[in-house]
Protein backbone atom coordinates (compact mmCIF):
# COMPACT_ATOMS: atom_id res chain seq x y z
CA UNK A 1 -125.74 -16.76 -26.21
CA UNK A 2 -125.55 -15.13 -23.06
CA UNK A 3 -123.16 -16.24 -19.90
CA UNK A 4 -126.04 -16.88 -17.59
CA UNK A 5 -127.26 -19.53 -19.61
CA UNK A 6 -123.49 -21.07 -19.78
CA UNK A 7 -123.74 -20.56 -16.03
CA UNK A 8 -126.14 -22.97 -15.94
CA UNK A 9 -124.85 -25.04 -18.62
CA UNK A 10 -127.89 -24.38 -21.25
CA UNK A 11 -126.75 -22.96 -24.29
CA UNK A 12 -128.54 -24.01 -27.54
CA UNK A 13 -132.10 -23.45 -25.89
CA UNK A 14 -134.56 -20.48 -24.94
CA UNK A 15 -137.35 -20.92 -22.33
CA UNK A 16 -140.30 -20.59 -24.21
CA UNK A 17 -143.63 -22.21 -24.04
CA UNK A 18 -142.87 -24.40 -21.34
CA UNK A 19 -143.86 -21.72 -19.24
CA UNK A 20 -147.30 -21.68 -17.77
CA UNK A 21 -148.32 -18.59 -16.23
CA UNK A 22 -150.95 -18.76 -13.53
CA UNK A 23 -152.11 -17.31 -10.24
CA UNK A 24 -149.78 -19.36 -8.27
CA UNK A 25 -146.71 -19.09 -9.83
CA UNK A 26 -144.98 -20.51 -13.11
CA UNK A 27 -144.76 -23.97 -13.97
CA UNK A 28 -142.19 -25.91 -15.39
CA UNK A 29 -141.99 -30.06 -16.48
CA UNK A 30 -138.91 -32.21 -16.85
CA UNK A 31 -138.92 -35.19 -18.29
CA UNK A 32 -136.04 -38.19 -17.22
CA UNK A 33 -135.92 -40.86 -20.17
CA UNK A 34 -133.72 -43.59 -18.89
CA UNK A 35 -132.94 -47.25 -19.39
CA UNK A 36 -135.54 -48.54 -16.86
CA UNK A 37 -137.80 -45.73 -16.24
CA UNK A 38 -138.90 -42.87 -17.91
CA UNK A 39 -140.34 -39.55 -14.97
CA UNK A 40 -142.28 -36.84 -15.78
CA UNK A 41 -142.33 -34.26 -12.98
CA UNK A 42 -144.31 -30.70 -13.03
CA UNK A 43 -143.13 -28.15 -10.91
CA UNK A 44 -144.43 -24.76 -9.97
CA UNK A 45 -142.09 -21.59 -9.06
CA UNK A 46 -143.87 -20.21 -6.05
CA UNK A 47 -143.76 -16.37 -5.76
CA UNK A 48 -141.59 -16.73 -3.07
CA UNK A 49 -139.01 -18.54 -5.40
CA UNK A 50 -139.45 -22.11 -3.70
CA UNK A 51 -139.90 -24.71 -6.13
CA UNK A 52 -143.27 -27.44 -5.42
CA UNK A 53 -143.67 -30.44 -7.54
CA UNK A 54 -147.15 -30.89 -8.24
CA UNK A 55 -147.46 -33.35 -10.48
CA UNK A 56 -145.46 -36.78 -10.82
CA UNK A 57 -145.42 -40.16 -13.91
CA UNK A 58 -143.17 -42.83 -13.47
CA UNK A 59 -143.51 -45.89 -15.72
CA UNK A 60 -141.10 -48.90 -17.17
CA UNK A 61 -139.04 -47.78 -19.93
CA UNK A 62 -139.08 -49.42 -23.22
CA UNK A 63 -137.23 -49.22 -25.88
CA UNK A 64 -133.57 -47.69 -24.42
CA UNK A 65 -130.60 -49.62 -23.97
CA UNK A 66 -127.77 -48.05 -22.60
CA UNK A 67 -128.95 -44.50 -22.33
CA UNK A 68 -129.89 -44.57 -26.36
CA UNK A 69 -132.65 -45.26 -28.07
CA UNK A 70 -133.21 -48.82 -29.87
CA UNK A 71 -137.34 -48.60 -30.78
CA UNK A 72 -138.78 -45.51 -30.89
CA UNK A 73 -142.15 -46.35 -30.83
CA UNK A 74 -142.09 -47.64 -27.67
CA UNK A 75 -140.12 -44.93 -26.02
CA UNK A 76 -142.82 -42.60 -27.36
CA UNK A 77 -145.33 -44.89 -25.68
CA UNK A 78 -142.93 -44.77 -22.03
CA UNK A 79 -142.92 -40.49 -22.48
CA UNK A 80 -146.58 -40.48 -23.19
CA UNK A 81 -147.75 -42.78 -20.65
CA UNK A 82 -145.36 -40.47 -17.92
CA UNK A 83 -146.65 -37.19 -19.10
CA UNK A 84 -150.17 -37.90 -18.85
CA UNK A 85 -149.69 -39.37 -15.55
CA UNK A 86 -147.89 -36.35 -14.11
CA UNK A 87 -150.19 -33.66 -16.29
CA UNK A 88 -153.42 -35.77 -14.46
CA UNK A 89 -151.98 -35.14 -10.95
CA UNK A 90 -150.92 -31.59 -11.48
CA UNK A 91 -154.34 -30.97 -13.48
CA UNK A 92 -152.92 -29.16 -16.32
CA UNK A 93 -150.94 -29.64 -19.79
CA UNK A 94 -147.46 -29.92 -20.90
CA UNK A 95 -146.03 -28.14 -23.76
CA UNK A 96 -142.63 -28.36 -23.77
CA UNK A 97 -140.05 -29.82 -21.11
CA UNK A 98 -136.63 -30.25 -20.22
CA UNK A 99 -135.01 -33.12 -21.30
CA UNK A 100 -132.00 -35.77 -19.98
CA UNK A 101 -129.12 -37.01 -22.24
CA UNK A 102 -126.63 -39.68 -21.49
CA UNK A 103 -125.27 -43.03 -23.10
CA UNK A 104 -120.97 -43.43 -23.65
CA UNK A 105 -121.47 -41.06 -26.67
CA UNK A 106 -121.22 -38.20 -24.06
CA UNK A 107 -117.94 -36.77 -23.57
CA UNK A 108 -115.77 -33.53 -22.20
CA UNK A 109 -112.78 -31.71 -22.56
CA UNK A 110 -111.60 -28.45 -20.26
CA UNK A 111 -110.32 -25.54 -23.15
CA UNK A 112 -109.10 -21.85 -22.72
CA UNK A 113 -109.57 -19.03 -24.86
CA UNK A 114 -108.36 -15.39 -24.40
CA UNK A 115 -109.23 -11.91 -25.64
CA UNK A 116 -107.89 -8.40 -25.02
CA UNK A 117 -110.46 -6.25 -22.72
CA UNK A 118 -112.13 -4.03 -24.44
CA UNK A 119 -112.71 -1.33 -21.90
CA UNK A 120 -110.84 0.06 -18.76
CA UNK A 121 -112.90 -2.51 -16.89
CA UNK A 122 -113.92 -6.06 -17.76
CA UNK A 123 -117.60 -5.84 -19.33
CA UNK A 124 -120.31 -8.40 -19.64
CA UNK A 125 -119.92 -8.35 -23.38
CA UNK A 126 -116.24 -8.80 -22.71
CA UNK A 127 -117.67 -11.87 -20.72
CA UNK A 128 -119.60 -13.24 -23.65
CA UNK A 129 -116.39 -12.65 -25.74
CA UNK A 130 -113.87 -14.49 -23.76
CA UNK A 131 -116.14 -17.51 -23.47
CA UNK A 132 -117.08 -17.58 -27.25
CA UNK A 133 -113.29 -18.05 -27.60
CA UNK A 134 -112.83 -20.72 -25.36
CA UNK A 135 -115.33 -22.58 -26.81
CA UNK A 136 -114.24 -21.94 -30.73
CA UNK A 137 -112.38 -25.05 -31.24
CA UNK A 138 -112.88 -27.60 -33.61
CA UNK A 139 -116.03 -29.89 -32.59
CA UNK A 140 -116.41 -33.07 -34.76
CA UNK A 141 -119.20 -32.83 -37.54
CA UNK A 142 -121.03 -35.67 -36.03
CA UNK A 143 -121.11 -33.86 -32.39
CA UNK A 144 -123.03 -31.27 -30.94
CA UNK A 145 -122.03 -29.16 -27.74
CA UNK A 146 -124.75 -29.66 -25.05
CA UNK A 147 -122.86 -27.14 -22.11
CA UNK A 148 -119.86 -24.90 -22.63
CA UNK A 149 -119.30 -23.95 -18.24
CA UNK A 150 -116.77 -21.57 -17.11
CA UNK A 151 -114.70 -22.98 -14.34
CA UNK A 152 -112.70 -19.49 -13.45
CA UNK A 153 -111.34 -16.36 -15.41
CA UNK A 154 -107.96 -15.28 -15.65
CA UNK A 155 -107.03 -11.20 -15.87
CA UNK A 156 -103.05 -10.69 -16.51
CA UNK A 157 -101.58 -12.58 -14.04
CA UNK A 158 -104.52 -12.52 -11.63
CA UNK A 159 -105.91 -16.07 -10.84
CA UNK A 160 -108.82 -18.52 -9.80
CA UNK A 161 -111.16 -15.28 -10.69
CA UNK A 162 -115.22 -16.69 -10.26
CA UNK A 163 -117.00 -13.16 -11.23
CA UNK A 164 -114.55 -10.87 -13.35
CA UNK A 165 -117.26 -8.03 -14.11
CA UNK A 166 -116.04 -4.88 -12.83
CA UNK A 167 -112.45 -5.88 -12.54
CA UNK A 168 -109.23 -3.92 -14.01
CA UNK A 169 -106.88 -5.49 -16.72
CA UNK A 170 -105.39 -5.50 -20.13
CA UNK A 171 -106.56 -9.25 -21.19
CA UNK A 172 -108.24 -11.78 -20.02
CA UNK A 173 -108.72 -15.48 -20.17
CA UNK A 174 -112.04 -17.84 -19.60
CA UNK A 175 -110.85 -21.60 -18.76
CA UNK A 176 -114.58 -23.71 -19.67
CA UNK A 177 -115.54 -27.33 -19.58
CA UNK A 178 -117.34 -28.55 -22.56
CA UNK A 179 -119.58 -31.12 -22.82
CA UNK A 180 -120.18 -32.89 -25.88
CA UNK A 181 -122.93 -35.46 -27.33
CA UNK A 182 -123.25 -37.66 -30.44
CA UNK A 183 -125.86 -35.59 -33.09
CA UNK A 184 -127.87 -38.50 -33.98
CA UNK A 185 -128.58 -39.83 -30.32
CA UNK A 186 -129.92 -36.28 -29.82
CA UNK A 187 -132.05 -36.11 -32.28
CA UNK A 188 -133.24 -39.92 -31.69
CA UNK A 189 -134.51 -39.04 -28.09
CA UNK A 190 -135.36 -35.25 -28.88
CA UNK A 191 -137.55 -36.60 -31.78
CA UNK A 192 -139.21 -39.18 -29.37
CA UNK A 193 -140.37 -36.44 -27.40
CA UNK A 194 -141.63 -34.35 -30.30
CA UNK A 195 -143.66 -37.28 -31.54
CA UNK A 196 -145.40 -36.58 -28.10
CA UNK A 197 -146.74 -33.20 -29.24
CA UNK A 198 -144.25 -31.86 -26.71
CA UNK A 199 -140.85 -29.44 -27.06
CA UNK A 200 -137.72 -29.64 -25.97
CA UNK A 201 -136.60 -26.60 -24.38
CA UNK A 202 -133.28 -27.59 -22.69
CA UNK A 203 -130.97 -30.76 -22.81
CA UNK A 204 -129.31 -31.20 -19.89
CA UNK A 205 -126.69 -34.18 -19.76
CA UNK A 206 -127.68 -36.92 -16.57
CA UNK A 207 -125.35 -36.27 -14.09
CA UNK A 208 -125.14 -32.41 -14.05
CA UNK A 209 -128.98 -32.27 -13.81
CA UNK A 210 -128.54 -34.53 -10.81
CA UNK A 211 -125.48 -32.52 -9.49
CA UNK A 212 -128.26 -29.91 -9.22
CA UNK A 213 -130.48 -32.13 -7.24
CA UNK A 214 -128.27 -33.59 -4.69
CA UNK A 215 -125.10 -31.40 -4.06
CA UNK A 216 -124.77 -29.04 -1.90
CA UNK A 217 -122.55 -25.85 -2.73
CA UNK A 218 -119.98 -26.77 0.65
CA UNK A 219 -119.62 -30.42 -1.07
CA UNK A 220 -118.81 -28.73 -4.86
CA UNK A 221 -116.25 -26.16 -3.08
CA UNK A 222 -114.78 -29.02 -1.04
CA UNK A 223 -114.43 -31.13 -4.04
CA UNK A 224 -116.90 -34.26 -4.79
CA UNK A 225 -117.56 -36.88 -7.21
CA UNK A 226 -121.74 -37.29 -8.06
CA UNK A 227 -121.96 -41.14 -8.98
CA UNK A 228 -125.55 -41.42 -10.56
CA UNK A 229 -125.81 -45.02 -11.21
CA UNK A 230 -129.06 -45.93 -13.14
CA UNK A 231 -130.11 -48.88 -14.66
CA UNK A 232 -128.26 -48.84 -18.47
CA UNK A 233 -125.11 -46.84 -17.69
CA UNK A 234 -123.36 -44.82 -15.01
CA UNK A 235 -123.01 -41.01 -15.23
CA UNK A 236 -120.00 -39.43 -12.96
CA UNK A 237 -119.50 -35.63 -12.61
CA UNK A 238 -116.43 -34.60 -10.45
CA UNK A 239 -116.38 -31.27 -8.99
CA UNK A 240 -113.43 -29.19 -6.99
CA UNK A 241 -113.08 -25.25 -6.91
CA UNK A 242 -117.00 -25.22 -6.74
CA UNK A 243 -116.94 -25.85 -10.49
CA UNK A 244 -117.40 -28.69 -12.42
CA UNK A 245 -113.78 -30.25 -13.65
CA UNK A 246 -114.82 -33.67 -15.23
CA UNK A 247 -117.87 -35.23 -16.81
CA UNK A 248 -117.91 -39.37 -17.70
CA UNK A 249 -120.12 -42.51 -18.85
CA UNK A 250 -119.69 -45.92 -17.86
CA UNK A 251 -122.18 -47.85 -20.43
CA UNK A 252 -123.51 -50.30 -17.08
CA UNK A 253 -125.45 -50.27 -14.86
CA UNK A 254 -128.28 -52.07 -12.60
CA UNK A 255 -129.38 -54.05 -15.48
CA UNK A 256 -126.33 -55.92 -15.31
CA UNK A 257 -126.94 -56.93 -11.77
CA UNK A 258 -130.57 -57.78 -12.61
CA UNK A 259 -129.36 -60.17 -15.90
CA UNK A 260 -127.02 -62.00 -13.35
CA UNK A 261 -130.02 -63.04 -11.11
CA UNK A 262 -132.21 -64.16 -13.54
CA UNK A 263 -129.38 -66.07 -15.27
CA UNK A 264 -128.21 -67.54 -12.10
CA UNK A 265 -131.33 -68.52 -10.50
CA UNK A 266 -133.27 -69.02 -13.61
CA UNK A 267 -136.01 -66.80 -12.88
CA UNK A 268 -137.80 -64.21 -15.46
CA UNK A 269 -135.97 -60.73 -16.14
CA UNK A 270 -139.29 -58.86 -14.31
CA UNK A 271 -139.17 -61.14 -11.23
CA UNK A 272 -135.23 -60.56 -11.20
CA UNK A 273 -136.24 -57.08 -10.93
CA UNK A 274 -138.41 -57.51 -7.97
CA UNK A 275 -135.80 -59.71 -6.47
CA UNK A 276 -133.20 -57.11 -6.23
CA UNK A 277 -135.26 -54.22 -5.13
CA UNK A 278 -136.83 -56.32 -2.11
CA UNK A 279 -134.08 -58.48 -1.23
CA UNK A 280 -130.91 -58.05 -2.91
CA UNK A 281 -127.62 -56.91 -0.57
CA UNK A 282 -124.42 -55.56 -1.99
CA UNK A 283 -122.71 -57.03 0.99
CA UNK A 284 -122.92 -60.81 1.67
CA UNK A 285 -121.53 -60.61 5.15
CA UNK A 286 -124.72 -58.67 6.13
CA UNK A 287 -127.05 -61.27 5.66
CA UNK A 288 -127.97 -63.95 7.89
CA UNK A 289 -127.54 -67.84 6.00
CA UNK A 290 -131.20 -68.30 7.56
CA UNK A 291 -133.19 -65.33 5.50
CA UNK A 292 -135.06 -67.28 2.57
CA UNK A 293 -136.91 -65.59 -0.50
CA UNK A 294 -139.43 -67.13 -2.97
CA UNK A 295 -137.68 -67.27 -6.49
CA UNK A 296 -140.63 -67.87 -9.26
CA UNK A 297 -139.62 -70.35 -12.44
CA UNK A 298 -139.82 -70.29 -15.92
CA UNK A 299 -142.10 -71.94 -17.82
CA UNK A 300 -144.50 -72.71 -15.46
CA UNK A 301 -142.05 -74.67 -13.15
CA UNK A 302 -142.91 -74.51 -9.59
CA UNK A 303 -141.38 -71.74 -7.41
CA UNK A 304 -138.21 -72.69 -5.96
CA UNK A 305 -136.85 -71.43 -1.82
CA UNK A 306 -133.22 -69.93 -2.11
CA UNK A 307 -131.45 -68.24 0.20
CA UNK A 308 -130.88 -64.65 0.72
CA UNK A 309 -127.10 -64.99 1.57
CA UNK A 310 -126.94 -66.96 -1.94
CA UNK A 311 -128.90 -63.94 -3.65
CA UNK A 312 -126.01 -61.76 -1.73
CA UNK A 313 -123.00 -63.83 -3.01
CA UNK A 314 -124.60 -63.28 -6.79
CA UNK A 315 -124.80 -59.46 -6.23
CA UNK A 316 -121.86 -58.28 -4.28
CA UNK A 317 -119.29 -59.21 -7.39
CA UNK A 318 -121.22 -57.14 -9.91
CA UNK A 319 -121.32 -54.28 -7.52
CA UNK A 320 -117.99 -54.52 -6.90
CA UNK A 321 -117.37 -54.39 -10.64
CA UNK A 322 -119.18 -51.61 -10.98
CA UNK A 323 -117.58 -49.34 -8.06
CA UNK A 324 -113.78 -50.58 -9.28
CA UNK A 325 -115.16 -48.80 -12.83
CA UNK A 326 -116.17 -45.81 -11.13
CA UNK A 327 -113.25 -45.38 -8.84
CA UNK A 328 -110.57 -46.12 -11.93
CA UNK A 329 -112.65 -43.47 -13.92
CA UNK A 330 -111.92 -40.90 -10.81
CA UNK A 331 -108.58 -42.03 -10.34
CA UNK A 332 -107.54 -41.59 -14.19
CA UNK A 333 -108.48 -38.10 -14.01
CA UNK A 334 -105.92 -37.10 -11.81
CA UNK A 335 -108.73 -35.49 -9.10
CA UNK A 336 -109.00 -37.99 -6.29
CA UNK A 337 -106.91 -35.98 -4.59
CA UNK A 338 -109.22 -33.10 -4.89
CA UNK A 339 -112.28 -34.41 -3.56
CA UNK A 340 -112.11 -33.52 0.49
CA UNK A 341 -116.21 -33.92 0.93
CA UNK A 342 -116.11 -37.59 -1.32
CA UNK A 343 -118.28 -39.43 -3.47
CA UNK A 344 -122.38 -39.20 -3.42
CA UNK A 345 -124.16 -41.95 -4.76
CA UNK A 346 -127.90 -40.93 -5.98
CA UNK A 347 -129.62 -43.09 -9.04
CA UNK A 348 -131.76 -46.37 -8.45
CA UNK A 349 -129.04 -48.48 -8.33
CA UNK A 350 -127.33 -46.79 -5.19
CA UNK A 351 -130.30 -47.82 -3.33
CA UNK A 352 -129.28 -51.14 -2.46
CA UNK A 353 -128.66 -52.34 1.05
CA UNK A 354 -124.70 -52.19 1.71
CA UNK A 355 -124.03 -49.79 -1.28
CA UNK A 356 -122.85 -47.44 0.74
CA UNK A 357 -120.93 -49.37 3.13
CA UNK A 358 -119.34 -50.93 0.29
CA UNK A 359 -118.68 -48.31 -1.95
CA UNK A 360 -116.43 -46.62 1.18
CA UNK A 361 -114.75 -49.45 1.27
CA UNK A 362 -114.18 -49.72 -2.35
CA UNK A 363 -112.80 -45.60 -2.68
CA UNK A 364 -111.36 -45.22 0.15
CA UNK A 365 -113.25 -42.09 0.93
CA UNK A 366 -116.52 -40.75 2.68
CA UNK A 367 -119.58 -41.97 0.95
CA UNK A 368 -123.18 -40.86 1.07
CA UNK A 369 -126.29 -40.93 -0.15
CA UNK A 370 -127.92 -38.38 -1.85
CA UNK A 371 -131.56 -37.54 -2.75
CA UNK A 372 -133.49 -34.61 -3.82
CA UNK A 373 -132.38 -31.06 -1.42
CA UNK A 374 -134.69 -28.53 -1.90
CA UNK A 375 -137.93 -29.12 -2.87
CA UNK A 376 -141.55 -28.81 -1.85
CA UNK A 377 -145.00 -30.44 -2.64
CA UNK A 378 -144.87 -33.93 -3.48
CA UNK A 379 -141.91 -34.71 -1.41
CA UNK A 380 -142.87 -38.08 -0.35
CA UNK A 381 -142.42 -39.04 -4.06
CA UNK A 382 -139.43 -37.03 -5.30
CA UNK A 383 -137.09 -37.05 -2.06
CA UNK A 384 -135.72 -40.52 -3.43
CA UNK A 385 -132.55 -40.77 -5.26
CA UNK A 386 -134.50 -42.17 -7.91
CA UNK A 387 -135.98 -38.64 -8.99
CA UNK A 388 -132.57 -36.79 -9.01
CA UNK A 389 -132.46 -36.08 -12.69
CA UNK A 390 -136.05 -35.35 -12.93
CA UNK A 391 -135.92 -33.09 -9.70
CA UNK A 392 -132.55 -31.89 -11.42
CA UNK A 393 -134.20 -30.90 -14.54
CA UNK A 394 -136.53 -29.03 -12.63
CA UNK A 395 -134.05 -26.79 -10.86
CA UNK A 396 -132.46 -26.14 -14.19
CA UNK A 397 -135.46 -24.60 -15.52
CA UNK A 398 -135.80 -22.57 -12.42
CA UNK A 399 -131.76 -21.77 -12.82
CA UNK A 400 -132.56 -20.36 -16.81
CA UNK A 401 -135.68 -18.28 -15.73
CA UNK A 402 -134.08 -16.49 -13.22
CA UNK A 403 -130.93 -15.76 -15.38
CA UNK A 404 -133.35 -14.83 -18.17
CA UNK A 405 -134.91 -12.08 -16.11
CA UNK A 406 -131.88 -10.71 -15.13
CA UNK A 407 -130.97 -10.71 -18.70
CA UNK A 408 -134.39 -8.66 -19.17
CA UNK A 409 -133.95 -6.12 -15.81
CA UNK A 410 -130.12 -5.31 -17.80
CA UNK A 411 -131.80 -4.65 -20.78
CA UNK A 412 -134.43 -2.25 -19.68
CA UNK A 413 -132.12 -0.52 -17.27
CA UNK A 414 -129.99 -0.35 -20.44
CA UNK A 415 -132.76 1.20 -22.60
CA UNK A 416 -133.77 3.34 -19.63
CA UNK A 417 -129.95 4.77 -19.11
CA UNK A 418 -129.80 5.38 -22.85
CA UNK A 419 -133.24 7.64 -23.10
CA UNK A 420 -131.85 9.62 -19.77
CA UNK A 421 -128.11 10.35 -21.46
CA UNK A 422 -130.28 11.44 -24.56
CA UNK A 423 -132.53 13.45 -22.52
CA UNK A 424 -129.73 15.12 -20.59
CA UNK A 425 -127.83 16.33 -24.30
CA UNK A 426 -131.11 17.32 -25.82
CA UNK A 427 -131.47 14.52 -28.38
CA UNK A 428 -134.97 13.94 -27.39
């Protein structure tokens, strides 16, 4: 387990397979399995180290509830129908991918651990070291650690240290945040995939893949809460320092607002759907009492004409719900304080006309929000805040590869530097 895998919060998985080398470049497929969509992206590492989606499946989600899986069958059905949809645009085949994790099962917890340096400067083994020690304590049988990520090194009394290669000291101490999963809802979702002939080379929990996606480095040094607010829960990561300090799930999500409006105006769950997306406001004030939509019945009942405002008054109190859970959950850790650049809202949910507007008003703080940075090919698909994780997923790949080959150059500069010293004292 090497640091720059921690550094980009991978640590149980190796890039194998899911590499596809080619004339182009190397390819690399993520795959988002959430409550009420399941993505497939393909993306290609251009030689120039630009990353190009090339190949894109979306389709309904069965079979999830809440970030977990409740039929498996039918999430195998949702991956497989995604992946062949992406691997027909991007005319080629999947192997392996990286995979999303969420559901209130996920949880974190910032630990320390300190060792003496080993050397008269601090090492990358000493790295390794300090790191395995923070991350040594006692992790529930049931629980598996999906990131260990260092948030800043300590040498004697020297603080706040990012890269502590190099550096002069007697001991030194690694400060990480680790986030946790439940064991069996891994291997539920991981075994989903596998029943798709495919691998799973990396899982990555929600909202840090989307952190990837959407943040920009100013906004993580500033401090910043990333709200990703899908349809079955709500994933927060909070970051200040340019590191991440907190990780949270609230188990709701859009779903709830969609239930409401097909309870309310007695309308099937799919056209509730279609209701919200078209027509739905999170603000009733910003809808005119004129604005009328078609609601279709049950049952073969006659569609009814409701008013938007109506629609409005039905929506704005479960959005407001959901942004007093999010901004208690920021205020509980102790780091609203610490978030100068604000809160970004990405996810399907955030969509909504108002959302933003509202959600200022609900934190108290500058709101935006935030799609995709960073990408090239099929942009008119995956600039949406819709594709965060998947575009997230994506980058983490990219992330691992180009750690990886570091990890490779070291190595052979290593073996090289060896040979020469042998060379030099006649051992050859």
């Amino acid at each position: 387990m090497t640091p720059a895998l921690l550094s980009v919060g991978i640590t149980h998985n190796q890039v194998n397979n899911v590499i596809v080398k080619n004339e182009e470049g190397t390819m690399i497929v993520s795959l988002d399995v959430g409550t009420s969509k399941v993505t497939a992206l393909i993306g290609e590492i251009l030689p120039d180290g630009e990353l190009s989606v090339i190949g894109v499946g979306v389709t309904p989600s069965r079979g999830m509830d809440k970030g977990g899986v409740n039929d498996l069958n039918l999430v195998v059905q949702s991956i497989q129908t995604a992946v062949n949809e992406a691997e027909l645009m991007a005319d080629c085949r999947a192997s392996a991918v990286y995979l999303n994790i969420s559901g209130r099962h996920i949880s974190c917890q910032n630990e320390s651990g300190m060792v003496p340096i080993g050397d008269v400067e601090v090492t990358q083994e000493d790295v390794e070291n300090v790191i395995h020690a923070a991350q040594s304590v006692p992790i529930a049988q049931e629980r598996r650690i999906l990131h260990v990520l260092p948030q800043e090194f300590v040498i004697d009394s020297q603080e706040s240290i990012k890269s502590p290669i190099g550096m002069s000291g007697v001991r030194m101490e690694a400060l990480v945040h680790i986030i946790t999963c439940a064991n069996d809802m891994a291997k539920n979702i991981i075994k989903a995939v596998e029943r798709c002939e495919l691998q799973v080379e990396g899982l990555v929990f929600s909202a840090l893949s989307s952190s990837h996606a959407v943040l920009t480095d100013d906004e993580k040094e500033l401090g910043c809460a990333l709200v990703d607010m899908g349809g079955g829960t709500i994933d927060i990561c909070i970051y200040a320092g340019g590191v991440l300090r907190h990780t949270a799930v609230i188990p709701v999500g859009g779903n709830q607002v969609t239930n409401d409006i097909a309870k309310i105006f007695r309308t099937p769950l799919g056209n509730a759907e279609d209701i919200k997306v078209q027509y739905a406001c999170a603000v009733r004030q910003m809808v005119s009492n004129e604005d009328t939509i078609e609601v279709p019945s049950v049952g073969g009942r006659a569609a009814r004409i409701m008013s938007r405002h109506t629609l409005a008054e039905v929506v704005e109190p479960r959005y407001l719900e959901l942004f007093e859970l999010v901004r208690d959950e920021i205020e509980r850790t102790g780091l609203d304080n610490q978030i100068a650049a604000g809160v970004v809202l990405t996810g399907g949910t955030s969509k909504m006309e108002g959302a933003v507007d509202f959600a200022e008003q609900v934190f108290q703080m500058p709101v935006r929000l935030g799609g995709p940075l960073g990408v090239k090919g099929l942009t008119d698909y995956v600039s949406d805040p819709v594709y965060a994780t998947a575009v997230g997923l994506l980058k983490f790949g990219q992330l691992e590869l180009a750690e990886q080959e570091k990890e490779r150059s070291r190595q052979i500069e290593g073996r090289i530097w060896t040979r020469l010293k042998s060379w030099f004292r006649g051992e050859f």
